[in-house]
C-alpha atoms as a PDB file:
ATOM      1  CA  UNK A   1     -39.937  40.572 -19.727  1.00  0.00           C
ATOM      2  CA  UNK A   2     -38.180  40.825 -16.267  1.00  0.00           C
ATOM      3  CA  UNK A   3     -37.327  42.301 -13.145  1.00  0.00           C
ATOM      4  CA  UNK A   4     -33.658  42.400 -12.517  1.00  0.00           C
ATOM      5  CA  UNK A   5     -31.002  43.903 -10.309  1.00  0.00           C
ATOM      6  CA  UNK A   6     -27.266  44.033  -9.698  1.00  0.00           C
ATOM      7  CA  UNK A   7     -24.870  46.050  -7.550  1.00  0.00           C
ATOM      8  CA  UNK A   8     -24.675  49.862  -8.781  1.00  0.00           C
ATOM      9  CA  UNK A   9     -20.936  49.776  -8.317  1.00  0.00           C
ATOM     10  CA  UNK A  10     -17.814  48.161  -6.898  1.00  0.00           C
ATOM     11  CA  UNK A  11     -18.059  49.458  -3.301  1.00  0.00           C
ATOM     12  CA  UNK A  12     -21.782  47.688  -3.083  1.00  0.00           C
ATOM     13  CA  UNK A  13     -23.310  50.896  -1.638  1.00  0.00           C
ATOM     14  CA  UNK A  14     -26.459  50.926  -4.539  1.00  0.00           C
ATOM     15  CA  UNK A  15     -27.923  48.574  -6.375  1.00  0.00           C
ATOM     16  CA  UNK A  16     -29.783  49.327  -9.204  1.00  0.00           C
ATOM     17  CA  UNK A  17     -33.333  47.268  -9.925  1.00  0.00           C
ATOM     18  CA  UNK A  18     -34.635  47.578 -13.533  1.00  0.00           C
ATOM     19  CA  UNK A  19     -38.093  46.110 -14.491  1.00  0.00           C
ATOM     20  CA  UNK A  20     -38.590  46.062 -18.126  1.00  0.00           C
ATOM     21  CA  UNK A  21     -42.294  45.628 -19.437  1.00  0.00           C
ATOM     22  CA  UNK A  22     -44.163  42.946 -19.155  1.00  0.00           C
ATOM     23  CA  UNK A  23     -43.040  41.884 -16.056  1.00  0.00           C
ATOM     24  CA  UNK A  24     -44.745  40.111 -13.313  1.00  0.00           C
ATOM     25  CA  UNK A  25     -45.753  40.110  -9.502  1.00  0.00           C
ATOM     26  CA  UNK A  26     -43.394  36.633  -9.023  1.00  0.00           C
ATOM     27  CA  UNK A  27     -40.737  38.297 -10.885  1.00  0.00           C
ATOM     28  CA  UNK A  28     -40.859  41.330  -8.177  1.00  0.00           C
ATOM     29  CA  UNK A  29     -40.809  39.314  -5.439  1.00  0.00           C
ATOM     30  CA  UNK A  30     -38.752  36.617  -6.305  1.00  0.00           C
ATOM     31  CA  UNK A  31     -36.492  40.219  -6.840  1.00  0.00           C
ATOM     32  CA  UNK A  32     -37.399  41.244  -3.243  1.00  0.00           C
ATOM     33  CA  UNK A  33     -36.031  38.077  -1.666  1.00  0.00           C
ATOM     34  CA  UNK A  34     -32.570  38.436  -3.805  1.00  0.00           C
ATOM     35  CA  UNK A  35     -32.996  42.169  -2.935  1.00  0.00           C
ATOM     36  CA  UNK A  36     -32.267  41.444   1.198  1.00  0.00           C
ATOM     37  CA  UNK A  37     -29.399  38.567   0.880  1.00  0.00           C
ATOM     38  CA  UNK A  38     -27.674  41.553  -1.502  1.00  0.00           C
ATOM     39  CA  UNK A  39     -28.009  43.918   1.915  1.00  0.00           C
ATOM     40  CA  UNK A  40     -27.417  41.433   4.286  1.00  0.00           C
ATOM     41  CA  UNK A  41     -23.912  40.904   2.458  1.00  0.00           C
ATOM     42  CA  UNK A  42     -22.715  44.102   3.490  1.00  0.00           C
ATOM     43  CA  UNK A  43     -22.649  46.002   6.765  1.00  0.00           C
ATOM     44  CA  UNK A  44     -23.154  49.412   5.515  1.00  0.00           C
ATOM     45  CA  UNK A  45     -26.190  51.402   4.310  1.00  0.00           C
ATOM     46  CA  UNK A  46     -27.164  50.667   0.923  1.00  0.00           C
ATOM     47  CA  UNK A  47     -28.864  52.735  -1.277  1.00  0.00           C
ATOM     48  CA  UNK A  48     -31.809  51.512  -4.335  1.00  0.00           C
ATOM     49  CA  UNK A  49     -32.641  52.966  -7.599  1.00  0.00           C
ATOM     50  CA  UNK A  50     -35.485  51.455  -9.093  1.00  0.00           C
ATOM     51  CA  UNK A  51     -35.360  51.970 -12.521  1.00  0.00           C
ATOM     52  CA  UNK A  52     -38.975  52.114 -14.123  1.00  0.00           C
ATOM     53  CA  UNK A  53     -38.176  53.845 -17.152  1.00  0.00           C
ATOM     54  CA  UNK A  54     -38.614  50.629 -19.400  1.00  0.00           C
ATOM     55  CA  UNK A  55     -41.519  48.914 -17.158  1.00  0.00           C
ATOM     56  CA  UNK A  56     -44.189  51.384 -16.290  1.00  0.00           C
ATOM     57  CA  UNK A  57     -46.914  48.809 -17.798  1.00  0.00           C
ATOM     58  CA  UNK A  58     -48.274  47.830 -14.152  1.00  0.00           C
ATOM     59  CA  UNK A  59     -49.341  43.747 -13.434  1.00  0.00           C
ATOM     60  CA  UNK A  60     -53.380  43.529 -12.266  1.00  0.00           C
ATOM     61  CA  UNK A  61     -53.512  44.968  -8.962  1.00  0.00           C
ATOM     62  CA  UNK A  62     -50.432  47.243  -8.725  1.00  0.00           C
ATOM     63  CA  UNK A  63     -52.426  49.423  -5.626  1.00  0.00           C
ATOM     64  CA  UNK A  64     -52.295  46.525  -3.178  1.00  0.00           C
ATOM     65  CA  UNK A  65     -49.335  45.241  -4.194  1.00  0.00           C
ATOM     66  CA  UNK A  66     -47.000  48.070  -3.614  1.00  0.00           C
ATOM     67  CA  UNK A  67     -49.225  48.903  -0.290  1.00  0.00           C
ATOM     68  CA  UNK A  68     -48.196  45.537   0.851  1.00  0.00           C
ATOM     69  CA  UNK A  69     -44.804  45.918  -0.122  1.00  0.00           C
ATOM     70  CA  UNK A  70     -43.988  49.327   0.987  1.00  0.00           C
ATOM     71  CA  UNK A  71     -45.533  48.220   4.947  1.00  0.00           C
ATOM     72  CA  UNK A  72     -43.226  45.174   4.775  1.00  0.00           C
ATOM     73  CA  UNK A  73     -40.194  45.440   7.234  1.00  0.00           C
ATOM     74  CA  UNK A  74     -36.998  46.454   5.241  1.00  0.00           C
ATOM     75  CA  UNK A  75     -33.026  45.453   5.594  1.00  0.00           C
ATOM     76  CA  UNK A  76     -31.971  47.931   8.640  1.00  0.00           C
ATOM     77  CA  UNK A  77     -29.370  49.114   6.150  1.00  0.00           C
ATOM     78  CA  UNK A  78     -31.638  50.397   3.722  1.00  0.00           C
ATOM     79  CA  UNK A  79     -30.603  54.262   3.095  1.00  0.00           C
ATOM     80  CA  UNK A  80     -32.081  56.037   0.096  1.00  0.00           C
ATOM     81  CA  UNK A  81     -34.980  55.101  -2.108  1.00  0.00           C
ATOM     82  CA  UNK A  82     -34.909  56.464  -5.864  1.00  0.00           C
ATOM     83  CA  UNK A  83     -37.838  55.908  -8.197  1.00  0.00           C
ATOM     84  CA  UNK A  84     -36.873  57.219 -11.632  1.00  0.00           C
ATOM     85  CA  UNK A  85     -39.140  56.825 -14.741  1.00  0.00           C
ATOM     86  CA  UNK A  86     -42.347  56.889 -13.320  1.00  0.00           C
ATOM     87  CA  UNK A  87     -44.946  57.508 -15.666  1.00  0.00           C
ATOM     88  CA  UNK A  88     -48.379  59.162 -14.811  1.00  0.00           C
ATOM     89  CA  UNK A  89     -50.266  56.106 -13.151  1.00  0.00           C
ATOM     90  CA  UNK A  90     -47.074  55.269 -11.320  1.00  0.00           C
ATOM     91  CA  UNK A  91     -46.269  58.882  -9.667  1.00  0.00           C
ATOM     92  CA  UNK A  92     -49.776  58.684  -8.965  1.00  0.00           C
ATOM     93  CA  UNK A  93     -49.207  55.634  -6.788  1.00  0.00           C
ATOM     94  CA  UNK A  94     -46.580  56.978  -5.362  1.00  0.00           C
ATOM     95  CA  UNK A  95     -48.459  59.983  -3.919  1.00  0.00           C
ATOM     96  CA  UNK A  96     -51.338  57.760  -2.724  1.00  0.00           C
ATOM     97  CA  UNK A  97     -48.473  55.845  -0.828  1.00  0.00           C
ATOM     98  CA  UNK A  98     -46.994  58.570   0.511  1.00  0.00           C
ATOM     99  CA  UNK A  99     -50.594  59.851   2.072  1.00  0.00           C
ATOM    100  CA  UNK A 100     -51.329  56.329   3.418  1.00  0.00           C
ATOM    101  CA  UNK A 101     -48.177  55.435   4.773  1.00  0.00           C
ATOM    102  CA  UNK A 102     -46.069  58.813   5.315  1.00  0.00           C
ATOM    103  CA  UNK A 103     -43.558  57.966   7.654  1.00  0.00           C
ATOM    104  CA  UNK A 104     -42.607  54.875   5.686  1.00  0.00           C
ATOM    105  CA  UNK A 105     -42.263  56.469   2.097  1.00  0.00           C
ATOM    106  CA  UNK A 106     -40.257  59.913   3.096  1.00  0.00           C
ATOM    107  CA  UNK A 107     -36.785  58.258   2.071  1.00  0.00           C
ATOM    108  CA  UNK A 108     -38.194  57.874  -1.669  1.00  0.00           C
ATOM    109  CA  UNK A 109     -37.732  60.273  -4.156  1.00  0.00           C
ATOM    110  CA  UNK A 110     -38.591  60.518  -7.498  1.00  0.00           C
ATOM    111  CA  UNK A 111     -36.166  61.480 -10.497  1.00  0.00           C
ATOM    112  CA  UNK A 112     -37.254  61.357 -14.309  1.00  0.00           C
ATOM    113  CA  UNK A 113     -33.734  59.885 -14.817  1.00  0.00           C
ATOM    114  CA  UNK A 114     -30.732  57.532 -13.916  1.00  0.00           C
ATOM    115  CA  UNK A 115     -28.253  60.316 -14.456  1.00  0.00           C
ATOM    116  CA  UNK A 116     -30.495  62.539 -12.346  1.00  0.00           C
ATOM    117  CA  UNK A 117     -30.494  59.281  -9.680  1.00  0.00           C
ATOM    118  CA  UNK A 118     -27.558  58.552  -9.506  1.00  0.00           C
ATOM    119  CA  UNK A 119     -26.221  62.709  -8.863  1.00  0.00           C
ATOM    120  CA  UNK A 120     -28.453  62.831  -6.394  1.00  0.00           C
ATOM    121  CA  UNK A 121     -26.636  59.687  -4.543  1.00  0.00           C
ATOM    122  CA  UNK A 122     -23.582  60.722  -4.951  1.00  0.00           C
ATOM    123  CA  UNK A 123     -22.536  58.120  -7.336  1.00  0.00           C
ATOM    124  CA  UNK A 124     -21.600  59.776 -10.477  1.00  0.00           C
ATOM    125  CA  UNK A 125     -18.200  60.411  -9.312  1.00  0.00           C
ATOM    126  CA  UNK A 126     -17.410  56.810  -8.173  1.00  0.00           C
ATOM    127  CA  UNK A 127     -16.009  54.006  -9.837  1.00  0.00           C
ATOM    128  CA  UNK A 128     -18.817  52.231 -10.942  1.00  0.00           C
ATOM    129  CA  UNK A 129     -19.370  49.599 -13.145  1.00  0.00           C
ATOM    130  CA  UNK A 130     -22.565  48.701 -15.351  1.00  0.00           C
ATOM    131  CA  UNK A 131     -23.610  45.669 -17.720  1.00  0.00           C
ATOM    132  CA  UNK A 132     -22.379  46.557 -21.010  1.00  0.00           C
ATOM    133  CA  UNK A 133     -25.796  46.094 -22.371  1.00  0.00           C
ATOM    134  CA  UNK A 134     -27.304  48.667 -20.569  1.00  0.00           C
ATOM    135  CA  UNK A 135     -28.297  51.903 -22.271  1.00  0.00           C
ATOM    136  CA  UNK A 136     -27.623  55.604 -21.280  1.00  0.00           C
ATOM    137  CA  UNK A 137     -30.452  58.028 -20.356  1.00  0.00           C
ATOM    138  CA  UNK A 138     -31.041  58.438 -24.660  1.00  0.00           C
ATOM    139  CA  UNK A 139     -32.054  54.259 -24.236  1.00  0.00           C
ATOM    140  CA  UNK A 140     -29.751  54.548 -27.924  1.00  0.00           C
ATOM    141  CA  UNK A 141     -25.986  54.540 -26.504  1.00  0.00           C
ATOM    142  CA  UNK A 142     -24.644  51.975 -24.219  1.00  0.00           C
ATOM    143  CA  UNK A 143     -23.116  53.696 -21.042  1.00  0.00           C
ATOM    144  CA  UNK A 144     -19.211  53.333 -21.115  1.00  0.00           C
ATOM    145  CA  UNK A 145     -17.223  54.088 -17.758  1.00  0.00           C
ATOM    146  CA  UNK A 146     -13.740  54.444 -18.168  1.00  0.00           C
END
């Protein structure tokens, strides 16, 4: 289906990616590319939640494409990496990462989901602002922010 992402909320300090399966290796790095101009827009540290929840069905090759991706210089105001949804094949990638390329994964952390994400960034009590057609935690109810 896709990969897409937006800004997380109004003060453009996260931005939320969501890949929803089937979704392809163009689709993540045409994603990448729109990923950096986002960061480059703003001179602070920015923080990404990559929401897997709804895409854990992996393209061929998922190994040595996320081993090229996660060696790949990153926006110098990249701050905090959340993963949340992994499934099993996915946090098992994720530890193989983090045992080939330690120094280079120890900003990611892994939540099971994007309430537990965004608490741990510190964005639950800001003013932020989602698509209307994205669903809660429950995948039933759409989120509503006052």
């Amino acid at each position: 289906m896709s990969v897409s992402l937006e800004w997380e909320n109004q003060e453009k300090t996260a931005i939320l990616i969501r890949y929803v399966s089937p979704w392809a290796w163009k689709q993540h790095y045409d994603m990448i590319r729109t990923l950096h101009d986002m960061m480059r827009s703003v001179n602070h540290p920015v923080d990404l939640i990559y929401d897997f929840r709804h895409g854990n069905a992996l393209p061929p090759n998922a190994l040595l494409h996320f081993m090229r991706g996660i060696s790949q210089p990153r926006p110098l105001n990249t701050n905090r990496i959340v993963a949340v949804g992994a499934d099993h094949l996915m946090a098992s990638i994720g530890r193989i990462l983090r045992r080939v390329y330690p120094g280079l994964t120890m900003d990611i952390t892994e939540t099971k989901t994007l309430t537990e994400a965004r608490t741990l960034l510190g964005l639950e009590n800001r003013d932020t602002f989602m698509p209307r057609s994205y669903l809660s935690d429950d995948n039933k109810s759409p989120i509503h922010h006052p």
